[in-house]
Protein backbone atom coordinates (compact mmCIF):
# COMPACT_ATOMS: atom_id res chain seq x y z
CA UNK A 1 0.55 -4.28 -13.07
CA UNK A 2 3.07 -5.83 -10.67
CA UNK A 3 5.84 -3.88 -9.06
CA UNK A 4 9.43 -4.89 -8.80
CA UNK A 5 12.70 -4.02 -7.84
CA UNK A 6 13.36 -1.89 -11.11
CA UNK A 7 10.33 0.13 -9.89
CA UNK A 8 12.03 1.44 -6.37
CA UNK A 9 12.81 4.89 -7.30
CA UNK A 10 12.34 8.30 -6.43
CA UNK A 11 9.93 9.30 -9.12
CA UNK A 12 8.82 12.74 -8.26
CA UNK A 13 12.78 14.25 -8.32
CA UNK A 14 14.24 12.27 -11.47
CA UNK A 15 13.29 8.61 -11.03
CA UNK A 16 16.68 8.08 -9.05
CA UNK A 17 17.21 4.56 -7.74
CA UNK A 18 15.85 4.68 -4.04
CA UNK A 19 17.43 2.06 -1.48
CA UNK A 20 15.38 -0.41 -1.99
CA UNK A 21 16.21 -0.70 -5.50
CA UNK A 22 19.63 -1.30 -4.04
CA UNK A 23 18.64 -3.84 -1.44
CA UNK A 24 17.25 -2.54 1.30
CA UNK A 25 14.39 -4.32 2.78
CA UNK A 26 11.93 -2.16 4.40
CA UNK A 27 9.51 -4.99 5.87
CA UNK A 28 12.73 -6.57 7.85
CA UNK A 29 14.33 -3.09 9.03
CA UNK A 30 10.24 -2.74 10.50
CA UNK A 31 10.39 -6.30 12.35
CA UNK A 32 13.81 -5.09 13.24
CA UNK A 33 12.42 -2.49 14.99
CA UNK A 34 9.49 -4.71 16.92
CA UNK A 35 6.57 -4.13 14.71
CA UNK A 36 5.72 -7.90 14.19
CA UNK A 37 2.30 -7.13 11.60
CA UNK A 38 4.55 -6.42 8.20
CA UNK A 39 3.80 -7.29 4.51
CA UNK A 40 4.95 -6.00 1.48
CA UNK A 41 1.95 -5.58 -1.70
CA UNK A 42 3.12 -5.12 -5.08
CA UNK A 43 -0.01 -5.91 -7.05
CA UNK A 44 -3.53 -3.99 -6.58
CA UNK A 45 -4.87 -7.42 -5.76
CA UNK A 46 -3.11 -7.33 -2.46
CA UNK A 47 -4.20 -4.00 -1.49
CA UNK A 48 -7.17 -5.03 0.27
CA UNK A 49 -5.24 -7.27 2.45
CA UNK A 50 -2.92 -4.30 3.34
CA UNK A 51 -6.01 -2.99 4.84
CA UNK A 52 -7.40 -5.20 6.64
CA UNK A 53 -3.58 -5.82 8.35
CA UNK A 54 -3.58 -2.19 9.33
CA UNK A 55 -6.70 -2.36 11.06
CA UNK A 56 -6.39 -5.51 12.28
CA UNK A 57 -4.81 -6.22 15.62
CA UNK A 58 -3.56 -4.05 18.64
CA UNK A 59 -0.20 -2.20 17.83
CA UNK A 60 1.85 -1.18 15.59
CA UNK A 61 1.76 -2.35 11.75
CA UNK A 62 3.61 -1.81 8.66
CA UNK A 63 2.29 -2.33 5.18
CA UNK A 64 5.17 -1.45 2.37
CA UNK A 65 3.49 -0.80 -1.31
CA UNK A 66 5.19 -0.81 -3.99
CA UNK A 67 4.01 0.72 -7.01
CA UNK A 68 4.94 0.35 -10.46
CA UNK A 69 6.72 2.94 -12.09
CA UNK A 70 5.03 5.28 -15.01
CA UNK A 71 6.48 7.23 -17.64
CA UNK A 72 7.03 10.77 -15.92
CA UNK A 73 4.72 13.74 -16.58
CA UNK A 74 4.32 15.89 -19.50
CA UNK A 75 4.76 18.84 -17.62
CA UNK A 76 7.27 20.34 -15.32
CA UNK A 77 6.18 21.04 -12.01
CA UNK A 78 7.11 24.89 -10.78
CA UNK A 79 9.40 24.50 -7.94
CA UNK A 80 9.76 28.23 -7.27
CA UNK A 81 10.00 28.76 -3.42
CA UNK A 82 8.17 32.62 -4.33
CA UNK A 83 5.63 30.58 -6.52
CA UNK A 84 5.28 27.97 -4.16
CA UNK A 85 4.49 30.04 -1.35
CA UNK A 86 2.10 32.13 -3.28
CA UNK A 87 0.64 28.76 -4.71
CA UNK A 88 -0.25 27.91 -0.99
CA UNK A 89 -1.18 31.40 0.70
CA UNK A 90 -3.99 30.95 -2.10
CA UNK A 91 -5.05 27.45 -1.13
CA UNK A 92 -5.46 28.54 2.72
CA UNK A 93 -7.91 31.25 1.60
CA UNK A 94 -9.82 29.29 -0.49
């Protein structure tokens, strides 16, 4: 499946449009800011080229993926600060 601009949301809070729904361009504002190894993958067969980009090279990279979107989950995540915290205290002593 192929991302696009319909998929740029925030899906773990609502599925709100994110800013690059909107227009922002994440792989410019990153040459903006001097990294000059950018690409953007929106299909899994590109993800192997995103790799080898990151380690390619000496410096700084930026590899944007973009991920379709998928119906949300079936259940609602508990996001209790008390439960939460008690959620993690019992992953550190495990």
């Amino acid at each position: 499946m192929t991302a696009t601009a319909e998929d740029d949301a925030y899906g773990e809070t609502g599925y709100q449009k994110s800013r690059t729904s909107l227009g922002a361009d994440l792989e410019k504002i990153a040459g903006g800011a001097g990294i000059k190894r950018n690409m953007t993958i929106g299909a899994m067969a590109d993800i192997a080229t995103g790799a080898r980009r990151l380690r390619e090279g000496n410096g700084t990279s930026f590899v944007l993926i973009r991920v379709a979107t998928s119906p949300p989950p079936k259940f609602k995540r508990n996001l209790d600060p008390a439960s939460s915290r008690e959620r993690f205290r019992v992953a550190l002593s495990s």
